[in-house]
Structure formats: C-alpha cells, structure tokens
N, C-alpha and C. Protein backbone atom coordinates (compact mmCIF):
# COMPACT_ATOMS: atom_id res chain seq x y z
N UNK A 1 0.82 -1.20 0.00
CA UNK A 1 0.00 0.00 0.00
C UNK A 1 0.86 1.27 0.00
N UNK A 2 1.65 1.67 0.46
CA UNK A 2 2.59 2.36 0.59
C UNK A 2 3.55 2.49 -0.59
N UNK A 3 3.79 1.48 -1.28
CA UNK A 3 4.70 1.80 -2.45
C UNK A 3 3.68 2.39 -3.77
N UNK A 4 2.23 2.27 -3.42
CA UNK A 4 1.64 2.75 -4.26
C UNK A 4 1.18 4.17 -3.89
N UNK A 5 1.04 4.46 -2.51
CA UNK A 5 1.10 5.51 -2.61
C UNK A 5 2.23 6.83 -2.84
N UNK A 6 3.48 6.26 -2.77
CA UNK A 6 4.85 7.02 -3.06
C UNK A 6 5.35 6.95 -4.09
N UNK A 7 4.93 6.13 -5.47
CA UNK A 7 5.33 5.89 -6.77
C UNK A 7 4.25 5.98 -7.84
N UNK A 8 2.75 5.41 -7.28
CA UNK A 8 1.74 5.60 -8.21
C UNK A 8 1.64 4.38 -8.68
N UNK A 9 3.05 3.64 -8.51
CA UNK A 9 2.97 2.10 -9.17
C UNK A 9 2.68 1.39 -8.42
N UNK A 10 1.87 0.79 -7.86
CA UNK A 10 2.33 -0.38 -6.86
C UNK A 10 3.18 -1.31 -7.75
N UNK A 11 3.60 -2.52 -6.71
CA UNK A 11 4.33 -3.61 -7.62
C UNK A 11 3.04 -4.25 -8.11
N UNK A 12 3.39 -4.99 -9.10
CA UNK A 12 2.59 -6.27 -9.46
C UNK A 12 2.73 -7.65 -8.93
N UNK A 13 1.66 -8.56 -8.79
CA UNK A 13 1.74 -9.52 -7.79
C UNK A 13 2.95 -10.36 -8.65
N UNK A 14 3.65 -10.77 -7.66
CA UNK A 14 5.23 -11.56 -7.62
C UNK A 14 6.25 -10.55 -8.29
N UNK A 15 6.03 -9.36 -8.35
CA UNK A 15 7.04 -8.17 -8.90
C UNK A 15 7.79 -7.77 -7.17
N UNK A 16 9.01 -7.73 -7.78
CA UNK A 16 10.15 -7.27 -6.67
C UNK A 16 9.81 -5.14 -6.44
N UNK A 17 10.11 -5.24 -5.47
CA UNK A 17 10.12 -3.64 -4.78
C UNK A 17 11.27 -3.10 -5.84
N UNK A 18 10.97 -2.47 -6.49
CA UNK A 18 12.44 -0.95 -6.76
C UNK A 18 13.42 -0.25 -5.56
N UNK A 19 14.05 -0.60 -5.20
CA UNK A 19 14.69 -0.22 -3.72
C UNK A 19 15.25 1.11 -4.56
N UNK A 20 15.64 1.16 -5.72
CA UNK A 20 16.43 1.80 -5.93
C UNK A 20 15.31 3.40 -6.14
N UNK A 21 13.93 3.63 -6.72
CA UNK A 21 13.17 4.04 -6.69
C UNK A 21 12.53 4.68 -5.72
N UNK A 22 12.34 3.25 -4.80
CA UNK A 22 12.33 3.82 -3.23
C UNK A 22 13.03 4.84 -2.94
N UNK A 23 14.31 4.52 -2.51
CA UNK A 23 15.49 5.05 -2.12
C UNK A 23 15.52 6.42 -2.80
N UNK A 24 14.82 7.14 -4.12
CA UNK A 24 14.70 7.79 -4.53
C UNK A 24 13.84 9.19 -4.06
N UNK A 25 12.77 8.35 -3.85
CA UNK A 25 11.43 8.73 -3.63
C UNK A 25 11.36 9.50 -1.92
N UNK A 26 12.02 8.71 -1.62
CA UNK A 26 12.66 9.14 0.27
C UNK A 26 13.38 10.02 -0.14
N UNK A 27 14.18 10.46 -1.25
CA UNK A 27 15.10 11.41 -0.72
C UNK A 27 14.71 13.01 -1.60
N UNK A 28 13.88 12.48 -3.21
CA UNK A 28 13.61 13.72 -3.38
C UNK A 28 12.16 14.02 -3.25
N UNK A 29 11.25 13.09 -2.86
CA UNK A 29 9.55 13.10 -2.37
C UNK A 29 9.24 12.57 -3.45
N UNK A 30 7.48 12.95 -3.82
CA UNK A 30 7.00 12.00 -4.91
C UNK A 30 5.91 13.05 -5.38
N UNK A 31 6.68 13.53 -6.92
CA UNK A 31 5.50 14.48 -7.69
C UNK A 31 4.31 14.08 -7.49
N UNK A 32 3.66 12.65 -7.23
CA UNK A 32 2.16 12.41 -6.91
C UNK A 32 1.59 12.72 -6.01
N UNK A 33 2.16 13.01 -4.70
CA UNK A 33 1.31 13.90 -3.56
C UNK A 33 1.29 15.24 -3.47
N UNK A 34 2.01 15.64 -4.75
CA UNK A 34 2.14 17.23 -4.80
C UNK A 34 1.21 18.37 -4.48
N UNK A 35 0.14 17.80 -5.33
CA UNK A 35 -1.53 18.21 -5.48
C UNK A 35 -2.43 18.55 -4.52
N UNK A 36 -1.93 16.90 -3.63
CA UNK A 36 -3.07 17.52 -2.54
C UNK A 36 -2.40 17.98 -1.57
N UNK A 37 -1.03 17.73 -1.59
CA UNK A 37 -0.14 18.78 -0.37
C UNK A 37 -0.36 20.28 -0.98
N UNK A 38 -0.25 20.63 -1.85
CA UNK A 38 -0.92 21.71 -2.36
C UNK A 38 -2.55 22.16 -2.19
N UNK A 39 -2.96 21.39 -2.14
CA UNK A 39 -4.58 21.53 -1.68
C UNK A 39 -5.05 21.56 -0.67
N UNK A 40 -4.13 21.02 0.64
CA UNK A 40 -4.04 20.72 1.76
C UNK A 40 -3.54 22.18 2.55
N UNK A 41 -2.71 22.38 2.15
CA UNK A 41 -2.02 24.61 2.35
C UNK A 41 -3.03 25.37 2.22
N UNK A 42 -3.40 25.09 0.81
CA UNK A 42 -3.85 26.26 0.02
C UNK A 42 -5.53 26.18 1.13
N UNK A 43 -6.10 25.19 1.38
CA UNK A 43 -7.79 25.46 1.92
C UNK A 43 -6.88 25.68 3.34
N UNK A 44 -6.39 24.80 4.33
CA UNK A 44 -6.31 25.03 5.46
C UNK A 44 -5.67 27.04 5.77
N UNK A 45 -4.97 27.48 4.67
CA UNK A 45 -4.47 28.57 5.01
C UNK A 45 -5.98 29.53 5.11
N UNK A 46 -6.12 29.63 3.92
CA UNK A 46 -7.66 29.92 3.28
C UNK A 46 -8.57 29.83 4.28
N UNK A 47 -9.04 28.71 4.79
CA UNK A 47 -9.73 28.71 5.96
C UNK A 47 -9.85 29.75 7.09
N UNK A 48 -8.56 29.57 7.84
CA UNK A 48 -7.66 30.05 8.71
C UNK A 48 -8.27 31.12 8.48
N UNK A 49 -7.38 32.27 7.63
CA UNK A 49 -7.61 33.91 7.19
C UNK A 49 -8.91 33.43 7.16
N UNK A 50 -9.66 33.12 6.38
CA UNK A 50 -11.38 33.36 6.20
C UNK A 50 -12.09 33.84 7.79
N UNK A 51 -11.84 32.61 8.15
CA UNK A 51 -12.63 32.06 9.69
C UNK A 51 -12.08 33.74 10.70
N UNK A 52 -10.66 34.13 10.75
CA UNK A 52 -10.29 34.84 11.78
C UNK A 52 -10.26 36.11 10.99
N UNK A 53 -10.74 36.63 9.82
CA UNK A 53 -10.66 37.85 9.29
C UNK A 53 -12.32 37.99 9.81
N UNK A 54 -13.45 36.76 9.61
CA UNK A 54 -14.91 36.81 9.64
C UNK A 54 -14.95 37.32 11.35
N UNK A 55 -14.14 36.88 11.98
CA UNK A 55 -14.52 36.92 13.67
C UNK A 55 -13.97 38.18 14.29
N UNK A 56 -12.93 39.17 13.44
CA UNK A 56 -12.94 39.93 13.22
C UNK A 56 -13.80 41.04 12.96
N UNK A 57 -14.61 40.55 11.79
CA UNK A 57 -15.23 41.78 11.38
C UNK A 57 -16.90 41.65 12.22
N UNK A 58 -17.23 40.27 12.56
CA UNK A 58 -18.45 39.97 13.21
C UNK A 58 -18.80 40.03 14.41
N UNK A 59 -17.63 39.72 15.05
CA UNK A 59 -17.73 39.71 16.52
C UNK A 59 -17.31 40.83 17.02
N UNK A 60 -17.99 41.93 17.72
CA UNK A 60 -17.42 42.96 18.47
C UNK A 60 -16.21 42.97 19.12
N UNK A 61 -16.54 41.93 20.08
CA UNK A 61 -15.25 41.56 21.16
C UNK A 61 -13.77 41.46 20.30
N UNK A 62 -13.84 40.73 19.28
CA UNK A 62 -12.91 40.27 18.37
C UNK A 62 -12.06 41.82 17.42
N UNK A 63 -13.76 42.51 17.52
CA UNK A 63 -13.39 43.99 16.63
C UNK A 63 -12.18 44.92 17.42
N UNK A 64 -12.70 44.66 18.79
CA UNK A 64 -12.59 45.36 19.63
C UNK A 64 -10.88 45.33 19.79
N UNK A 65 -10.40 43.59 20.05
CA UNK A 65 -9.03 43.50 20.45
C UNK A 65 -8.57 43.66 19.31
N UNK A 66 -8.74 43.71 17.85
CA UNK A 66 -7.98 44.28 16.74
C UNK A 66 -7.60 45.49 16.72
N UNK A 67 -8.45 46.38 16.98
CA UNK A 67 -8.57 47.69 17.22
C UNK A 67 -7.50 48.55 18.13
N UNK A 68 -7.36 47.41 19.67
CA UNK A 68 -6.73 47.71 20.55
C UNK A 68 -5.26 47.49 20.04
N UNK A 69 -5.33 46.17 19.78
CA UNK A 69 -3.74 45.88 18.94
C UNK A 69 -3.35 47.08 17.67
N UNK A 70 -3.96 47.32 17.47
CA UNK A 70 -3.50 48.60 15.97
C UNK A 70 -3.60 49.67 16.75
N UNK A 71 -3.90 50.13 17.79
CA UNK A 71 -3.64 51.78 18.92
C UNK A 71 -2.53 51.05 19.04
N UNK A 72 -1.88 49.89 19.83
CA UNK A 72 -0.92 49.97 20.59
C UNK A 72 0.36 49.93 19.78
N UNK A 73 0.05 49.38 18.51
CA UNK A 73 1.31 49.22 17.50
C UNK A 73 1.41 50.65 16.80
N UNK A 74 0.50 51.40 17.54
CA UNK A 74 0.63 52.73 16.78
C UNK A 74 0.67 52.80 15.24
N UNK A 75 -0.58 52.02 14.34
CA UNK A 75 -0.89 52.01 13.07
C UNK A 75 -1.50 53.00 13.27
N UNK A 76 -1.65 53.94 12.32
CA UNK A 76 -2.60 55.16 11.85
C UNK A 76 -3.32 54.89 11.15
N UNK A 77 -4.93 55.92 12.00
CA UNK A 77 -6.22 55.27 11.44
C UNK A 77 -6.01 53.83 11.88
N UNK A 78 -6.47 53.28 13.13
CA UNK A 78 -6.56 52.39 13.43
C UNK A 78 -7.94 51.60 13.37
N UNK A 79 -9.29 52.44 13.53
CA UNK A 79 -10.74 52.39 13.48
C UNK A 79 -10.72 51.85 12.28
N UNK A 80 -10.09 52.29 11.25
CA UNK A 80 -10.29 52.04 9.64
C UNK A 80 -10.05 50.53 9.56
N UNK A 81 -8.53 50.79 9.84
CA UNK A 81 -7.27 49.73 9.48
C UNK A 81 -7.51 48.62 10.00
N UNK A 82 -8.28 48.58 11.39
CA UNK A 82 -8.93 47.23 11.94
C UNK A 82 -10.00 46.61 11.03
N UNK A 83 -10.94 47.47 10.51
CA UNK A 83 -11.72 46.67 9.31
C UNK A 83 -10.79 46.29 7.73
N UNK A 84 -10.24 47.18 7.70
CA UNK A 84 -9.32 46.88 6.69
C UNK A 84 -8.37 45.52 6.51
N UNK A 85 -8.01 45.57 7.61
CA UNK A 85 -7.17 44.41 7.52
C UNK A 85 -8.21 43.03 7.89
N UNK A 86 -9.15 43.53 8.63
CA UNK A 86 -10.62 42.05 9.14
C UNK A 86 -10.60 41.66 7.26
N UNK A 87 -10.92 42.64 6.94
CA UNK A 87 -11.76 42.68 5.48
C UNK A 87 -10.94 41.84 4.29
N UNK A 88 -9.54 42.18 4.17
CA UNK A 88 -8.86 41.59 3.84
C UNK A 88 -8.24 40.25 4.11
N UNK A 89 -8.38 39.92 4.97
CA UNK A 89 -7.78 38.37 5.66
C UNK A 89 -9.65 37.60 5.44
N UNK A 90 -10.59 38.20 5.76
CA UNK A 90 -11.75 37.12 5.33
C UNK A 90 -11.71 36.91 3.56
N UNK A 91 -11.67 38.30 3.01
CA UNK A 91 -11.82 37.73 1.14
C UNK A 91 -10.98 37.13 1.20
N UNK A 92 -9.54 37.13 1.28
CA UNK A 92 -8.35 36.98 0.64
C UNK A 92 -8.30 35.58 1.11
N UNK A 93 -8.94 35.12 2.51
CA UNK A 93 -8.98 33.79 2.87
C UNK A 93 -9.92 32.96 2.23
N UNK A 94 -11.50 33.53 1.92
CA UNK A 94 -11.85 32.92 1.08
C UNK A 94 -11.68 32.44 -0.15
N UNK A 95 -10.81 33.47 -1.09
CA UNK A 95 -10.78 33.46 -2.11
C UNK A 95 -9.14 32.09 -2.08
N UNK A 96 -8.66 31.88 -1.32
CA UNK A 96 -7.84 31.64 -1.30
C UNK A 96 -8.15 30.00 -1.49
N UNK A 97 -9.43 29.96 0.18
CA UNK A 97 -9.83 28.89 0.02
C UNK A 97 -10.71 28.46 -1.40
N UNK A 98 -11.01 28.30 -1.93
CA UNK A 98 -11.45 28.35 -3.38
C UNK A 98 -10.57 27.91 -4.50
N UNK A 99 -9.62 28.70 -3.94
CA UNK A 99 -8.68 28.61 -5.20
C UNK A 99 -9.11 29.60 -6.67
N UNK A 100 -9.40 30.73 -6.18
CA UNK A 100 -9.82 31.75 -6.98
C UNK A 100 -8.98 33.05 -6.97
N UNK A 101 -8.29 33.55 -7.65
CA UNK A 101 -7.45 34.54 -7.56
C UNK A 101 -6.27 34.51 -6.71
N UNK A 102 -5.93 33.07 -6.23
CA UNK A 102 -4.87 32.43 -5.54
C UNK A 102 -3.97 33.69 -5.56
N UNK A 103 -3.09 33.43 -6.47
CA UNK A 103 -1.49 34.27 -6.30
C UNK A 103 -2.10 35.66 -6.01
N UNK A 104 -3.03 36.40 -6.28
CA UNK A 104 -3.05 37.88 -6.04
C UNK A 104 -3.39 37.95 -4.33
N UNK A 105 -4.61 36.79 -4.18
CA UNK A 105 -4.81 36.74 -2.67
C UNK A 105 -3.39 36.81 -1.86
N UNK A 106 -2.71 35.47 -2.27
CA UNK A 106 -1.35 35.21 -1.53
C UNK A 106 -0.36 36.69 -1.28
N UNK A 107 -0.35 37.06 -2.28
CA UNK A 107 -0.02 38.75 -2.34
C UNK A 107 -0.24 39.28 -1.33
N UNK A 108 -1.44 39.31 -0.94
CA UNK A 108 -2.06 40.74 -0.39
C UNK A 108 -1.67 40.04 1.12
N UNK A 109 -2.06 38.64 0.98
CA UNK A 109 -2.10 38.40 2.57
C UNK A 109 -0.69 38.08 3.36
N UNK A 110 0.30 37.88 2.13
CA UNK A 110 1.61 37.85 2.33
C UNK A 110 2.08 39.36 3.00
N UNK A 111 1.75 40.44 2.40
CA UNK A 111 1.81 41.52 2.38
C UNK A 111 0.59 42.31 3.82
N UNK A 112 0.06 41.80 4.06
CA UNK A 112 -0.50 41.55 5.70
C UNK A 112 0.28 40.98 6.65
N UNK A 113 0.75 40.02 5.80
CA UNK A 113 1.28 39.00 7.10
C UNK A 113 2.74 40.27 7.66
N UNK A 114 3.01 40.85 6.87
CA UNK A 114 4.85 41.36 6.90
C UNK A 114 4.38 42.54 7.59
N UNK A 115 3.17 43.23 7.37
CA UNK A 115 3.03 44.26 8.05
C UNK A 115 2.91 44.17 9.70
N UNK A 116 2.41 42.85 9.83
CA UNK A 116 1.55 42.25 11.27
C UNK A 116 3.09 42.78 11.71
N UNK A 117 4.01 41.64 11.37
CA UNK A 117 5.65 41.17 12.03
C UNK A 117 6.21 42.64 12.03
N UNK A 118 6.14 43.35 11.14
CA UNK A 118 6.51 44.90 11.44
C UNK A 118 6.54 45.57 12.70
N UNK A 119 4.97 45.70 12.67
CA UNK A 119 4.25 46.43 13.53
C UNK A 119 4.00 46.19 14.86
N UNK A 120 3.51 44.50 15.12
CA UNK A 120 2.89 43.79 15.94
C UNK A 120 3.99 42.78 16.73
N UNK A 121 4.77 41.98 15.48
CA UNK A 121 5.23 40.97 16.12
C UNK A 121 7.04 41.37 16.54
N UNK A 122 7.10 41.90 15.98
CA UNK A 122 8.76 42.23 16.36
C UNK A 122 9.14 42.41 17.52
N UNK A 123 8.51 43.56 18.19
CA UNK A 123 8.44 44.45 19.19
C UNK A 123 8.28 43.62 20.70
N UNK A 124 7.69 42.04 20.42
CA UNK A 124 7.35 41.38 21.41
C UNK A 124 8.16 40.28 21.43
N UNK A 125 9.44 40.57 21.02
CA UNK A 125 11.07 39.55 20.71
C UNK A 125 11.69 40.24 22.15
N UNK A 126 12.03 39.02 22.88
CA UNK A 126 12.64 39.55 23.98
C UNK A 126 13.62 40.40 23.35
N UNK A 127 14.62 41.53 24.58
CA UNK A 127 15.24 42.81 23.82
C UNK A 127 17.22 41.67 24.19
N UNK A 128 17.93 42.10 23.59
CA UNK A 128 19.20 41.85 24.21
C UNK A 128 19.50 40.27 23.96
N UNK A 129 18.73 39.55 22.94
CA UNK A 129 19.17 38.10 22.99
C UNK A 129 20.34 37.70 21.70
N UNK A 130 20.94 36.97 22.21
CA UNK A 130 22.22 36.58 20.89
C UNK A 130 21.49 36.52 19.52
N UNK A 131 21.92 36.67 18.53
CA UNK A 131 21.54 36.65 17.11
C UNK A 131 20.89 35.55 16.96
N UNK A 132 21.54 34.74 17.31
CA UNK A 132 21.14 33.17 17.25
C UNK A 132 19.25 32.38 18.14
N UNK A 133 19.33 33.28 19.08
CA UNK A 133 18.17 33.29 19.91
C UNK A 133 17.29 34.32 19.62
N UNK A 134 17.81 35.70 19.12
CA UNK A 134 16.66 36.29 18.37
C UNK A 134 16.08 35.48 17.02
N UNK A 135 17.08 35.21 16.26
CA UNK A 135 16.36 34.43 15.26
C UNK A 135 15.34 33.08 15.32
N UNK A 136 15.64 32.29 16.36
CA UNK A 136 14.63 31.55 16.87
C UNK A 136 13.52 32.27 17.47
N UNK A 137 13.49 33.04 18.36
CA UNK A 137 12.12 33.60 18.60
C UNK A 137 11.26 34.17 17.18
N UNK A 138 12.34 34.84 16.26
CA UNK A 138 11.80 35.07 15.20
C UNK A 138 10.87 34.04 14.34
N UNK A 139 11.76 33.59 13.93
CA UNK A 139 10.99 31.91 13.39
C UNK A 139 9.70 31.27 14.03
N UNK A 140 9.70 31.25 15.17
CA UNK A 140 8.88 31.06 15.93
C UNK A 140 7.81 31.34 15.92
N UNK A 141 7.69 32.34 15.20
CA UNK A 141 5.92 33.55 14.94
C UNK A 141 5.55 33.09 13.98
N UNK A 142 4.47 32.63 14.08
CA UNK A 142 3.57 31.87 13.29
C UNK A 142 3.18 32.58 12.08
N UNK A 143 3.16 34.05 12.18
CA UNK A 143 3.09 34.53 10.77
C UNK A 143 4.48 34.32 9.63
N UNK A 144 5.82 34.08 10.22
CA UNK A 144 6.75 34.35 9.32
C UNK A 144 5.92 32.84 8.72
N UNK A 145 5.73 32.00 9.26
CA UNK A 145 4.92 30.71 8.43
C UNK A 145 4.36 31.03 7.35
N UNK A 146 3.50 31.31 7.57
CA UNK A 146 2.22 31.55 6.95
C UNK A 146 3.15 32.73 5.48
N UNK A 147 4.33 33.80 5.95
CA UNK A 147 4.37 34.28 4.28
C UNK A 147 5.39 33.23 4.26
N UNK A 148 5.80 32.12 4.51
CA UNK A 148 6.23 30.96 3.91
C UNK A 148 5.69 29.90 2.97
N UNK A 149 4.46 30.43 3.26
CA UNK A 149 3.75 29.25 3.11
C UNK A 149 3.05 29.83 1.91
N UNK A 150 2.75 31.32 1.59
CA UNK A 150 2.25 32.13 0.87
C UNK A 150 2.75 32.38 -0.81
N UNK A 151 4.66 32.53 -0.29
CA UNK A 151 5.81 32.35 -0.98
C UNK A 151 5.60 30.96 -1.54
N UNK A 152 5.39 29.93 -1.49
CA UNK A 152 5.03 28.61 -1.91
C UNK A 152 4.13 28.59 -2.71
N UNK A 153 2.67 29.37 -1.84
CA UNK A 153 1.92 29.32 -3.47
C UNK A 153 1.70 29.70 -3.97
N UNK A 154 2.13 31.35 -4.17
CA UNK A 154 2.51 31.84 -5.44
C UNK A 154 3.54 31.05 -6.07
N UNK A 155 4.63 30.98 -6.10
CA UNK A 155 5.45 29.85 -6.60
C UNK A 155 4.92 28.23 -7.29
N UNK A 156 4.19 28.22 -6.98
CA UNK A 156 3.74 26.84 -7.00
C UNK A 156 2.53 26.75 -7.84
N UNK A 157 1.66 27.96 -7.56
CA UNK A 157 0.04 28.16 -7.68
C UNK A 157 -0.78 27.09 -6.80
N UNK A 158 -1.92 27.31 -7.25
CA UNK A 158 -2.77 26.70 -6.68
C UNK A 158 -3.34 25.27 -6.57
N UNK A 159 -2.91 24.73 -7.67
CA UNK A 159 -2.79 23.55 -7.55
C UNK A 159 -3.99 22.99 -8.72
N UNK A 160 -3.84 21.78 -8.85
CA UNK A 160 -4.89 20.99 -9.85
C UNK A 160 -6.33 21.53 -9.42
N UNK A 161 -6.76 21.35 -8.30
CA UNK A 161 -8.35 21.25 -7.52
C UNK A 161 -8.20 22.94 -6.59
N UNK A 162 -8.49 23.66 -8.37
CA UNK A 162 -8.61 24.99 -7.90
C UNK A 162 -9.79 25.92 -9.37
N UNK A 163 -10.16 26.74 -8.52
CA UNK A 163 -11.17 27.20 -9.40
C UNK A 163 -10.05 28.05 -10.57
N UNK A 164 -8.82 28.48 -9.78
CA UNK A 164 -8.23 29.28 -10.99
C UNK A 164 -7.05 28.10 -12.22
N UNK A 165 -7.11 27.03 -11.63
CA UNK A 165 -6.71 25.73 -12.37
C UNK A 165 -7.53 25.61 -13.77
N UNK A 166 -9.03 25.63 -13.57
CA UNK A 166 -10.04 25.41 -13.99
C UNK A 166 -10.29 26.59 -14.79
N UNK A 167 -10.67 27.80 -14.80
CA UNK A 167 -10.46 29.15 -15.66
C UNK A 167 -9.27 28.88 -16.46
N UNK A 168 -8.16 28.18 -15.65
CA UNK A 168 -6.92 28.53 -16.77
C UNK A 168 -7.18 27.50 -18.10
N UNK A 169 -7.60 26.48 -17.76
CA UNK A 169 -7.65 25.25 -18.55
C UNK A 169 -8.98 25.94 -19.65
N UNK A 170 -9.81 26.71 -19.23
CA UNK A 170 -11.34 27.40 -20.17
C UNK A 170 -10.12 28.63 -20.89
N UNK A 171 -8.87 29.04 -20.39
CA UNK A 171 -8.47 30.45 -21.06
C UNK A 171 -7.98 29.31 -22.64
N UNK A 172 -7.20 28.60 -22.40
CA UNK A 172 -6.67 27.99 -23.13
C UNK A 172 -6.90 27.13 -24.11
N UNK A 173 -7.94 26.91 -23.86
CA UNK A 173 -8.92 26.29 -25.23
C UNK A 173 -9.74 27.44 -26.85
C-alpha cells in the first residue's frame, strides 16, 4: 500500500520492490502527492484567514481587540485599518480557500502577514538576545509561516483542484 502511494505504481503480484526508486522517492519526495499537499495549504491557510478575518469583522469583542492591537502598535487610522485588515484576511482567505485569484490573494495576505511582524510581532522579541536566539524567537511567529507558506503558493500556484486551475484550462482552449 505504501509503495503505491509514493510511486503511483504499486508492484505487481510476484514483482520485486524498486529499492532503488524507493530510495529515490525518500530522498527527493513524490510528484504524486504534490496536489493535494498543495490543496491541503492552500484550503487550510484559506480557511484560517477566512474564519479569523470573519470573527474579526463579526464579533465585536474580536473587533474590539484588533482595534486595541492597531492603537498599541501605533498604526494610523486604526478604526479604519482594523476593518481593513478584518476585510482583507476574510476575502483573501476565502478566495484563497477556493482557489480563486490564488497568487493575487497570496499577495495581499503575504503583504499583511509582513506588516503584522513589522508592527505587531517584532516588538514582542525579547530585547538583548544573541543573534542566534533572536532568530529563533523570530521563526517562531507563526506569521513568518504563513508568508512561507504564501511564498510557496505563489510559486507553485494553486494547484490541480482549484477554481483558478479550472479558468486557466477554459483560457486555453
């Protein structure tokens, strides 16, 4: 079961394993799970932004600590910028999840994410730690992820099981 899922081939009954294939497959992965590891990013990220841009813009309480976080990071126009940025992390998550305007979403929310770490996340890096230990706390923030992860799919796109997969395949005919 396993060699079919890492090659696409299984063996055939009384066919010997490819060790050498194997051995391959372990070391540079297997173009066949590409897709849905790609599909697997692209909705869970999508989600994510959707769900916490929506609770954002819906939930007071939620409005409220955005709001507070953009006074304290001293963003200007913070009243605005709290819907602004709600507003942006729900489309950009939906659209993301979808797989509809992928790379421009990834853009914008990449380009959210860098502002957050700017503004928000830097500032809360203990002060005075070796290079080596600032950079781990750095890493550590779940947004540098996420424009990691962003950087990927623009790079990558969206994958087979995407609505902009699907437009591209209707441009091209």
């Amino acid at each position: 079961m396993i060699w079919g899922i890492v090659t696409a081939h299984p063996p055939m009954e009384g066919q010997e394993v490819d060790w050498k294939r194997l051995v391959q497959v372990s070391l540079l992965g297997s173009s066949y799970l590409e897709q849905y590891a790609i599909l697997m990013v692209r909705i869970s990220l999508g989600l994510f932004f959707a769900i916490s841009g929506a609770n954002k813009l819906f939930v007071a309480r939620n409005a409220q600590t955005m709001y507070e976080t953009l006074v304290e990071a001293k963003v200007p126009f913070p009243h605005l910028m709290a819907y602004f940025v709600s507003g942006v992390e729900f489309v950009g998550g939906s659209l993301l999840t979808v797989g509809l305007l992928s790379s421009p979403a990834c853009v914008v929310l990449l380009v959210n994410m860098l502002v957050a770490i700017l503004t928000a996340k830097l500032s809360g890096i203990p002060k005075g730690l070796s290079p080596l230990n600032w950079l781990d706390e750095f890493l550590y923030l779940p947004e540098v992820l996420y424009v990691l992860f962003f950087i990927l799919l623009i790079c990558f796109g969206p994958g087979k099981f995407s609505v902009d997969y699907w437009l591209a395949g209707k441009l091209r005919r």
